[in-house]
PDB file of N, CA and C in Angstrom:
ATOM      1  N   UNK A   1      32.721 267.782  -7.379  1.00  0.00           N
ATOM      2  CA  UNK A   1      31.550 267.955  -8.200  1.00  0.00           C
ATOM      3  C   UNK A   1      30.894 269.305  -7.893  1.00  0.00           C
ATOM      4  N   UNK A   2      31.556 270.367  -7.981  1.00  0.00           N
ATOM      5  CA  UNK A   2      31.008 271.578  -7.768  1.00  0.00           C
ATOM      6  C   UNK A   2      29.545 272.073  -8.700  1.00  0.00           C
ATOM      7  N   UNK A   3      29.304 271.075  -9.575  1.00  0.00           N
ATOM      8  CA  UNK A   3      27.896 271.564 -10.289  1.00  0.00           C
ATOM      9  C   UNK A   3      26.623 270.657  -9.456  1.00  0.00           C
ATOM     10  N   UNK A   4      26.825 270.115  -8.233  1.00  0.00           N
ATOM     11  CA  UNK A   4      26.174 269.886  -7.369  1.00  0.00           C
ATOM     12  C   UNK A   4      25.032 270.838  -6.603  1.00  0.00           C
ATOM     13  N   UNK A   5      25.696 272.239  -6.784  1.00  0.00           N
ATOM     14  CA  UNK A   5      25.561 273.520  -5.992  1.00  0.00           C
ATOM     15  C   UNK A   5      24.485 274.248  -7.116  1.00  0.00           C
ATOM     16  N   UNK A   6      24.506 274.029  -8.207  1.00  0.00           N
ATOM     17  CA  UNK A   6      23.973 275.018  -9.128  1.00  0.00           C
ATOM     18  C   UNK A   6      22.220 275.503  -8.588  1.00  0.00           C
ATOM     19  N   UNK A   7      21.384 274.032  -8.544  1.00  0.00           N
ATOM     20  CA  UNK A   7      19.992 274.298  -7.990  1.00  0.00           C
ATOM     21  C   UNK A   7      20.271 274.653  -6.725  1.00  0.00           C
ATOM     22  N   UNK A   8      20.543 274.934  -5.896  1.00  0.00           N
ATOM     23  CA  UNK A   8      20.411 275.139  -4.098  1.00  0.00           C
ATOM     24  C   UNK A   8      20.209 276.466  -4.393  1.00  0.00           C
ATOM     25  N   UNK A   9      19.958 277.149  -3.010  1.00  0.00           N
ATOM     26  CA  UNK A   9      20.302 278.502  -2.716  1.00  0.00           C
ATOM     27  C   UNK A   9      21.190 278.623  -1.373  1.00  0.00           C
ATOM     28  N   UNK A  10      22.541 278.439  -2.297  1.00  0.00           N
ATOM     29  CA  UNK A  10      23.245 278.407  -0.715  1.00  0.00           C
ATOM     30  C   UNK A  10      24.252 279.417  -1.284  1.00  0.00           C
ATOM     31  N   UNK A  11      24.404 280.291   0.120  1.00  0.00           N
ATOM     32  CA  UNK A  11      24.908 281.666   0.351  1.00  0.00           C
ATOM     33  C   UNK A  11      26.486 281.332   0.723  1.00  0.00           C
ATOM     34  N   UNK A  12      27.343 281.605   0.284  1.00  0.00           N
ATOM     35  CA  UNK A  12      28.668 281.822   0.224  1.00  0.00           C
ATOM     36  C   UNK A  12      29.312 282.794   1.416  1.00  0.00           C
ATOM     37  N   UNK A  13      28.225 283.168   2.071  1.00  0.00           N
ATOM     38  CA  UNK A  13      29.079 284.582   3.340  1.00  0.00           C
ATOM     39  C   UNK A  13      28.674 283.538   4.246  1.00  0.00           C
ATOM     40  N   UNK A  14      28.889 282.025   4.814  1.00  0.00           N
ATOM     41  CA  UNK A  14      29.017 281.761   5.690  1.00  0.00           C
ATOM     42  C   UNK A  14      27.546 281.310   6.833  1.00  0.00           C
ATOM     43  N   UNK A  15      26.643 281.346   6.203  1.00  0.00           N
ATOM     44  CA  UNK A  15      25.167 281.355   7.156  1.00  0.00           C
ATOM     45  C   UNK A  15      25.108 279.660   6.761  1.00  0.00           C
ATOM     46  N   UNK A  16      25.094 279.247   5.110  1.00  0.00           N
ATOM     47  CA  UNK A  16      24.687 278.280   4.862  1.00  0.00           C
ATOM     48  C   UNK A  16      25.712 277.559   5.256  1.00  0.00           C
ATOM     49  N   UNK A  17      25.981 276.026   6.158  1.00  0.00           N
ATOM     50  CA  UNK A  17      27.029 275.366   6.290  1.00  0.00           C
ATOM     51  C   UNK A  17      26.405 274.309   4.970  1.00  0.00           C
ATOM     52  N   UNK A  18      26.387 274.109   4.187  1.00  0.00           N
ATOM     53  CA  UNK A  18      26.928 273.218   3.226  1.00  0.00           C
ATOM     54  C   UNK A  18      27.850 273.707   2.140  1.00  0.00           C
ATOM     55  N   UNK A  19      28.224 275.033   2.194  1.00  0.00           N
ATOM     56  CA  UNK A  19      29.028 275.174   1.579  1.00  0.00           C
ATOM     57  C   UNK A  19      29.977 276.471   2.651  1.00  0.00           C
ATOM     58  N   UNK A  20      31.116 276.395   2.605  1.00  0.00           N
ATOM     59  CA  UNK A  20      31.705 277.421   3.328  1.00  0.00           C
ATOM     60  C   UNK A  20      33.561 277.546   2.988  1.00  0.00           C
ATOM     61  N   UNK A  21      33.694 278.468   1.645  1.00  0.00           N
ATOM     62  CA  UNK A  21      34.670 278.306   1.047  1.00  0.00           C
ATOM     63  C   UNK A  21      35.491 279.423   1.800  1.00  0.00           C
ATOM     64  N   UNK A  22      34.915 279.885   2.822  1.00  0.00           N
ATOM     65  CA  UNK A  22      36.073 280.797   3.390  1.00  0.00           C
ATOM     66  C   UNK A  22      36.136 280.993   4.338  1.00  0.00           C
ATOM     67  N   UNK A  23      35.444 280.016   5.675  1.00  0.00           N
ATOM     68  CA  UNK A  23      35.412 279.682   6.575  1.00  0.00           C
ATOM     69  C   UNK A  23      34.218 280.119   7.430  1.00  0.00           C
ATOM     70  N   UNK A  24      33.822 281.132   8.608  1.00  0.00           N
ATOM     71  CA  UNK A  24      32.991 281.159   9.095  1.00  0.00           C
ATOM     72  C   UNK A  24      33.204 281.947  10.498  1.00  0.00           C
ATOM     73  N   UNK A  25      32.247 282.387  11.038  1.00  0.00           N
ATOM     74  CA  UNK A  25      32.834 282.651  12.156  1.00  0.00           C
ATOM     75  C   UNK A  25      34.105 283.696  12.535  1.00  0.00           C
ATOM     76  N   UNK A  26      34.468 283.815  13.645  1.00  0.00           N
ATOM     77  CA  UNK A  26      35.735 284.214  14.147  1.00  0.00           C
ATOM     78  C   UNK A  26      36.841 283.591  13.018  1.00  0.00           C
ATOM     79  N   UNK A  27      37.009 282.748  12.687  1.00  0.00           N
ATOM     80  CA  UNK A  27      38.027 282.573  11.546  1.00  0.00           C
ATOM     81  C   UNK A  27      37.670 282.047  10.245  1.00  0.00           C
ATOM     82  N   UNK A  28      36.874 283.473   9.984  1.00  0.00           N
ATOM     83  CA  UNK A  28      36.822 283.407   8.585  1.00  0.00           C
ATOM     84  C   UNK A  28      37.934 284.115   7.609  1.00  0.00           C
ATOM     85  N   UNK A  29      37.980 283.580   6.444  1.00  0.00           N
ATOM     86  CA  UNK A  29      39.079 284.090   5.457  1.00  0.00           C
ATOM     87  C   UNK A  29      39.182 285.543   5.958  1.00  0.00           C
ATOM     88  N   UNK A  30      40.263 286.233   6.099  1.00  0.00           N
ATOM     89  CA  UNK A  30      40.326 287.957   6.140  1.00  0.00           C
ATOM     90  C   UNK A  30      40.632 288.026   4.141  1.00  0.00           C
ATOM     91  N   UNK A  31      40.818 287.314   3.463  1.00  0.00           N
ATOM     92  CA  UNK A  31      40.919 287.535   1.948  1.00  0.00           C
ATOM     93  C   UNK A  31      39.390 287.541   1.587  1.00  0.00           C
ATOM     94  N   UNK A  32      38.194 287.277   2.230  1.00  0.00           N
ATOM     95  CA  UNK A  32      36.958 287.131   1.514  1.00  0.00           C
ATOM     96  C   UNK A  32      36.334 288.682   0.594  1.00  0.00           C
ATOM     97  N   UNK A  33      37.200 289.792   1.466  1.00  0.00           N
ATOM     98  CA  UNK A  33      36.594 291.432   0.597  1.00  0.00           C
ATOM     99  C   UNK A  33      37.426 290.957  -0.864  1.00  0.00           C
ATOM    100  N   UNK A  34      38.738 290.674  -0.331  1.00  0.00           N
ATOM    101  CA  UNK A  34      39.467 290.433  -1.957  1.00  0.00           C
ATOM    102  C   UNK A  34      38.881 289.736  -3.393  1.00  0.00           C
ATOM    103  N   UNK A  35      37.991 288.635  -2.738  1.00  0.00           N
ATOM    104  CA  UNK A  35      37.922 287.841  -3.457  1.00  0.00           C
ATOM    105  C   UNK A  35      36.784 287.830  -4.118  1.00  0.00           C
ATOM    106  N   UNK A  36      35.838 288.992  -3.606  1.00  0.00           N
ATOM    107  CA  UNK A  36      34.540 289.720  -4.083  1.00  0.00           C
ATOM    108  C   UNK A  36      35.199 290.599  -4.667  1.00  0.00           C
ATOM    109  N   UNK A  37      35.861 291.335  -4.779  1.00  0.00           N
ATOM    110  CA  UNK A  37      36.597 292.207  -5.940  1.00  0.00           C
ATOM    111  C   UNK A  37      37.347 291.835  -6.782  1.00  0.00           C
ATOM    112  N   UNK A  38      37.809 290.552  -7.000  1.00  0.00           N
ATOM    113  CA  UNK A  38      38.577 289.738  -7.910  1.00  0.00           C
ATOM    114  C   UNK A  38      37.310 289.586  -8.405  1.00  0.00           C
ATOM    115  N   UNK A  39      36.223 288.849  -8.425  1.00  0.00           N
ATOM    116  CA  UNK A  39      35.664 288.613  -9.201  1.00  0.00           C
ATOM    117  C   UNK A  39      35.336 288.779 -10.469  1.00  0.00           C
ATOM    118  N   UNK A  40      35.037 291.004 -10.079  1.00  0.00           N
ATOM    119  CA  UNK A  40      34.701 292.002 -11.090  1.00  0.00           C
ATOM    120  C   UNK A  40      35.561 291.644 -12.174  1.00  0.00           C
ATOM    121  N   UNK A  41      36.849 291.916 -11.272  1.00  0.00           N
ATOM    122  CA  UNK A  41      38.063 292.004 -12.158  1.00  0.00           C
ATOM    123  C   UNK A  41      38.437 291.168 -13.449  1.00  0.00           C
ATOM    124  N   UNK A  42      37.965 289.909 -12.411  1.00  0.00           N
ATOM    125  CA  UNK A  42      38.070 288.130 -13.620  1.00  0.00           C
ATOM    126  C   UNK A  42      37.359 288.790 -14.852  1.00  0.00           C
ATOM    127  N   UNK A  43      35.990 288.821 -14.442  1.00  0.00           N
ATOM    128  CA  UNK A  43      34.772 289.078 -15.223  1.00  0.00           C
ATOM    129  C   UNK A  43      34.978 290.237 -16.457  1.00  0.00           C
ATOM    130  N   UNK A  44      35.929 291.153 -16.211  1.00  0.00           N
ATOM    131  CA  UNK A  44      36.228 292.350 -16.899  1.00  0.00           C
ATOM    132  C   UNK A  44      37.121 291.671 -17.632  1.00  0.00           C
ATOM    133  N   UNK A  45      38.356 291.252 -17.324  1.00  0.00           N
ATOM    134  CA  UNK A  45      39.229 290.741 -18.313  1.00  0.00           C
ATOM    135  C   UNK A  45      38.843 289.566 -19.187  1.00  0.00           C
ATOM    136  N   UNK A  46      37.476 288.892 -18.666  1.00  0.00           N
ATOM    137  CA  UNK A  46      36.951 288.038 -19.610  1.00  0.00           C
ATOM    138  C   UNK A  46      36.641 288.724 -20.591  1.00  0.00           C
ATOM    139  N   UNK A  47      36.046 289.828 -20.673  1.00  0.00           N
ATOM    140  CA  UNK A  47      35.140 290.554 -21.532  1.00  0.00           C
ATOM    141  C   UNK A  47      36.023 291.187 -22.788  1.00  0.00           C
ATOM    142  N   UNK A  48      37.765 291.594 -21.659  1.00  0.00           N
ATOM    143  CA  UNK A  48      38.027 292.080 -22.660  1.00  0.00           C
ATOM    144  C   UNK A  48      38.889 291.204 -23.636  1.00  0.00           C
ATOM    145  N   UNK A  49      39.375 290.020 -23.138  1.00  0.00           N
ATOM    146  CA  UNK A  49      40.216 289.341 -24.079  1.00  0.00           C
ATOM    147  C   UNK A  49      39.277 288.874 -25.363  1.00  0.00           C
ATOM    148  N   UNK A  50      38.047 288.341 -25.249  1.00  0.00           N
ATOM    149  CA  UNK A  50      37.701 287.357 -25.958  1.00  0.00           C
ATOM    150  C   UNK A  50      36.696 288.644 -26.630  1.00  0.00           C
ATOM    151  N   UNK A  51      36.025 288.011 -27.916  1.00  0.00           N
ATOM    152  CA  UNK A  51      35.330 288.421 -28.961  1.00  0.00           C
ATOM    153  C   UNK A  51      34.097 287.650 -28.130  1.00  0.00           C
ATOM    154  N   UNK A  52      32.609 287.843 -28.757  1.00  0.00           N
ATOM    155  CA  UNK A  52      31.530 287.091 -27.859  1.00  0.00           C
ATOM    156  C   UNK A  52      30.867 287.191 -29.127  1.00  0.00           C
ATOM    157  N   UNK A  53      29.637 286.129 -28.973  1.00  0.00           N
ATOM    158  CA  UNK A  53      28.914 285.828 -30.335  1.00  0.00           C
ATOM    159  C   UNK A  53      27.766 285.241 -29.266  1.00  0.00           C
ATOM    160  N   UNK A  54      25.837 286.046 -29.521  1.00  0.00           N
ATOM    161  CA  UNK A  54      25.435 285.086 -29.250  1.00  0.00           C
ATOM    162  C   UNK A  54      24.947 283.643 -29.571  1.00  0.00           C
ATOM    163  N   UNK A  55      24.712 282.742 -28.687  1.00  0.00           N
ATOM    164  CA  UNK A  55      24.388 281.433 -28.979  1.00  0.00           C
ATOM    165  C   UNK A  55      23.114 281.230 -29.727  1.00  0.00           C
ATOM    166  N   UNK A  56      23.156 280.265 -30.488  1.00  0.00           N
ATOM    167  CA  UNK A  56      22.095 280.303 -31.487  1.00  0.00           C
ATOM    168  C   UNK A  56      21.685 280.897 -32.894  1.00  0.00           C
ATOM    169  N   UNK A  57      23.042 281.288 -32.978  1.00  0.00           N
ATOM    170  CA  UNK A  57      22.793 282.814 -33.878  1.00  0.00           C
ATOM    171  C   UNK A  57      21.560 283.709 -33.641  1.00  0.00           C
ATOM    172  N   UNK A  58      21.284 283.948 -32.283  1.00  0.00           N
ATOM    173  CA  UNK A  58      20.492 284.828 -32.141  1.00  0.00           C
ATOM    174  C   UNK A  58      21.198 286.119 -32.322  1.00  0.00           C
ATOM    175  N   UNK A  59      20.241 287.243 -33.238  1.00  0.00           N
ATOM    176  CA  UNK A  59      20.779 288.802 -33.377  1.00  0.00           C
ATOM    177  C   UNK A  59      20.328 289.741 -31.991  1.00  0.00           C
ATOM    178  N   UNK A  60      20.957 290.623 -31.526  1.00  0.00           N
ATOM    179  CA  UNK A  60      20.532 291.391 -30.146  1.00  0.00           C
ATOM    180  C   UNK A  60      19.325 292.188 -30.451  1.00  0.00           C
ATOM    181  N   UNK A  61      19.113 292.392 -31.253  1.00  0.00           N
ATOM    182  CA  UNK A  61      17.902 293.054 -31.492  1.00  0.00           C
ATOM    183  C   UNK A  61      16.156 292.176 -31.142  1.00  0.00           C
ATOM    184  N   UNK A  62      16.703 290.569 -31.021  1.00  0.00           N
ATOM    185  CA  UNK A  62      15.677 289.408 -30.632  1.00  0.00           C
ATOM    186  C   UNK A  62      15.849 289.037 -29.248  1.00  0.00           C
ATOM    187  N   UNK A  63      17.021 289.663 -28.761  1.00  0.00           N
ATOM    188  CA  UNK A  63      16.698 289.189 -27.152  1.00  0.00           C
ATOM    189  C   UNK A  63      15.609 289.453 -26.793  1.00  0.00           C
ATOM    190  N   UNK A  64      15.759 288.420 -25.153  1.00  0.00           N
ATOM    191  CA  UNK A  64      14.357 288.729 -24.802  1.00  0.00           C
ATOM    192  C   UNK A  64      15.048 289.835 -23.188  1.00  0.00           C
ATOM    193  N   UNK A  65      14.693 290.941 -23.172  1.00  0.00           N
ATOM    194  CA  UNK A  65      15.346 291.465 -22.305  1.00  0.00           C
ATOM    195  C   UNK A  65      14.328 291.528 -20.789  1.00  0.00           C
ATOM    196  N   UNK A  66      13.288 290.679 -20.758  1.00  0.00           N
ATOM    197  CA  UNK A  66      12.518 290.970 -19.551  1.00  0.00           C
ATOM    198  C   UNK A  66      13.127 290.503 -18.366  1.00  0.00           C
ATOM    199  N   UNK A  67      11.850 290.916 -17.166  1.00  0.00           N
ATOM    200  CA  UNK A  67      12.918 290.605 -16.224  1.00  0.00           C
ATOM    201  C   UNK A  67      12.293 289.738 -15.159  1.00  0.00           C
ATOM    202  N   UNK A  68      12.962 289.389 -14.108  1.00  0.00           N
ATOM    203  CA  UNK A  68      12.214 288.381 -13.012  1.00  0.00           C
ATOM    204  C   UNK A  68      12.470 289.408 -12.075  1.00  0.00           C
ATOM    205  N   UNK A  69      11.303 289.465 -11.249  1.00  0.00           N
ATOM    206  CA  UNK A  69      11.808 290.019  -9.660  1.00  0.00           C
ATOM    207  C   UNK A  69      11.964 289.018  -8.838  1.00  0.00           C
ATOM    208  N   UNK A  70      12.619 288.882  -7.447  1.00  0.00           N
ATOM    209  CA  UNK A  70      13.146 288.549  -6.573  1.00  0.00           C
ATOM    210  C   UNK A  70      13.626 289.391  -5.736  1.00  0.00           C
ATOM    211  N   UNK A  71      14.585 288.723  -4.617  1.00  0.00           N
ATOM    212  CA  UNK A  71      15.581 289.541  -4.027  1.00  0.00           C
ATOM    213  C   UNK A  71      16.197 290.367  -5.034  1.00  0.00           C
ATOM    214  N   UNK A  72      16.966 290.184  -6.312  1.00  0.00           N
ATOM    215  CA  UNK A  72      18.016 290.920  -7.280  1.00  0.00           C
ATOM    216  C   UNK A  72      17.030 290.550  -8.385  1.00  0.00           C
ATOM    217  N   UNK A  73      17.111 291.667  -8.844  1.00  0.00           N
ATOM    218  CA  UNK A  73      16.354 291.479 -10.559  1.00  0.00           C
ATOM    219  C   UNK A  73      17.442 290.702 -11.329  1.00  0.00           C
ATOM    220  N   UNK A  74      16.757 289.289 -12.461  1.00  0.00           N
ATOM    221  CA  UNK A  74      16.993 288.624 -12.922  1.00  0.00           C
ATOM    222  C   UNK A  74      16.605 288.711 -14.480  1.00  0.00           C
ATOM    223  N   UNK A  75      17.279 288.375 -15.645  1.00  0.00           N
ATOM    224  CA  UNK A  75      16.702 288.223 -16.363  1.00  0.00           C
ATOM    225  C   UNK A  75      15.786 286.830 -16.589  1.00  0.00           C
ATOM    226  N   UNK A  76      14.687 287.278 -17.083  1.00  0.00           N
ATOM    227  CA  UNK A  76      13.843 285.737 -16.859  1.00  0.00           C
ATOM    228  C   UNK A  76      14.414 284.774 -18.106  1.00  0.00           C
ATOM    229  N   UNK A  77      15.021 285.080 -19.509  1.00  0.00           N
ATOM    230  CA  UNK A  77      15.817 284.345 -20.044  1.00  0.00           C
ATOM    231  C   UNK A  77      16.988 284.181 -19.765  1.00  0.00           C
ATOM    232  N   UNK A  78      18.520 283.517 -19.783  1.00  0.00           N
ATOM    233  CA  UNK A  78      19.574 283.817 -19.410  1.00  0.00           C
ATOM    234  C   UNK A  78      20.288 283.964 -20.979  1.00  0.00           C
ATOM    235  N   UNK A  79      21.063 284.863 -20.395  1.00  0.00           N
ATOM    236  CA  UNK A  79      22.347 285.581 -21.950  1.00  0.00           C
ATOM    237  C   UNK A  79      23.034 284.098 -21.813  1.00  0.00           C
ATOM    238  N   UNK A  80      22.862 283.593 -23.372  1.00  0.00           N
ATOM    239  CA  UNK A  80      23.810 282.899 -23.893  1.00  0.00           C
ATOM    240  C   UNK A  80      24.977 283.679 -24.298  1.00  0.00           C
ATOM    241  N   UNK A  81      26.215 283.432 -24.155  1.00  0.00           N
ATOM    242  CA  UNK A  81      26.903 284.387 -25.229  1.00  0.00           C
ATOM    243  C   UNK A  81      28.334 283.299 -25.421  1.00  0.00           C
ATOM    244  N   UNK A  82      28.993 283.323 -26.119  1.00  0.00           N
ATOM    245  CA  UNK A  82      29.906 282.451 -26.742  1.00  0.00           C
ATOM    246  C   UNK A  82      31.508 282.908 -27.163  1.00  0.00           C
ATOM    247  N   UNK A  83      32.666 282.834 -26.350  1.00  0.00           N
ATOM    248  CA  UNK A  83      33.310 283.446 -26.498  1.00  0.00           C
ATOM    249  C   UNK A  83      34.390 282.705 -27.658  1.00  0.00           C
ATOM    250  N   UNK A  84      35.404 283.604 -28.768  1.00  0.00           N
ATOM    251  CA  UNK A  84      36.091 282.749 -29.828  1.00  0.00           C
ATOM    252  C   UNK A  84      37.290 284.252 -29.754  1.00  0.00           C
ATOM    253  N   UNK A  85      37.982 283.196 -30.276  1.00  0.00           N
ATOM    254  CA  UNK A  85      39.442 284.448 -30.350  1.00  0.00           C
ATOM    255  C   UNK A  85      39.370 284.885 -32.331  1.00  0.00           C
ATOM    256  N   UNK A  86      39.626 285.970 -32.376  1.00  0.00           N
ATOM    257  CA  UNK A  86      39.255 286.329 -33.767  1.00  0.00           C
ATOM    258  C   UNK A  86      40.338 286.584 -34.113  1.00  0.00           C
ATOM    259  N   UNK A  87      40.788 285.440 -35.307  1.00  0.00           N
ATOM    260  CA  UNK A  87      41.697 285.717 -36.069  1.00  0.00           C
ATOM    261  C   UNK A  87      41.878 286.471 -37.773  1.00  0.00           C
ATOM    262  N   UNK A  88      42.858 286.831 -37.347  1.00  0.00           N
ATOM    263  CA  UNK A  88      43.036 288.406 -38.700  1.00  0.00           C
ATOM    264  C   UNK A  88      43.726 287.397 -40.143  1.00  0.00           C
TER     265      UNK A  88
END
């Protein structure tokens, strides 16, 4: 049930023990730099395979682009966006 995790604030480098997907300590994953750079990568080839539409039929010109501060600036709405393969 990994959507267990969504409300927490639990940190993935190992401080938080309720979650620790790459171990910890002296034997932690040596793949963990990899797998922070896979990420990008996933994320890029998402972008480029698929076509995106936002949700709602909202037009980009109605986003709401403000922002939240925190630790990392946030948008205070979140991007819906909707991915479909476009056929010719």
């Amino acid at each position: 049930m990994p959507e267990r995790f969504l409300e927490s604030e639990i940190d993935v480098k190992g401080r938080d023990f309720e979650l620790i997907p790459f171990g910890a300590g002296r034997r932690i994953c040596p793949g963990l730099p990899l797998a922070y750079k896979m990420v990008h990568l996933r994320l890029a080839s998402l972008l480029y395979t698929f076509h995106w539409k936002l949700a709602h039929d909202l037009k980009s010109e109605d986003m709401d682009m403000t922002e939240k501060f925190g630790l990392s600036i946030h948008k205070s709405e979140p991007l819906l966006a909707i991915p479909f393969i476009f056929s010719i």
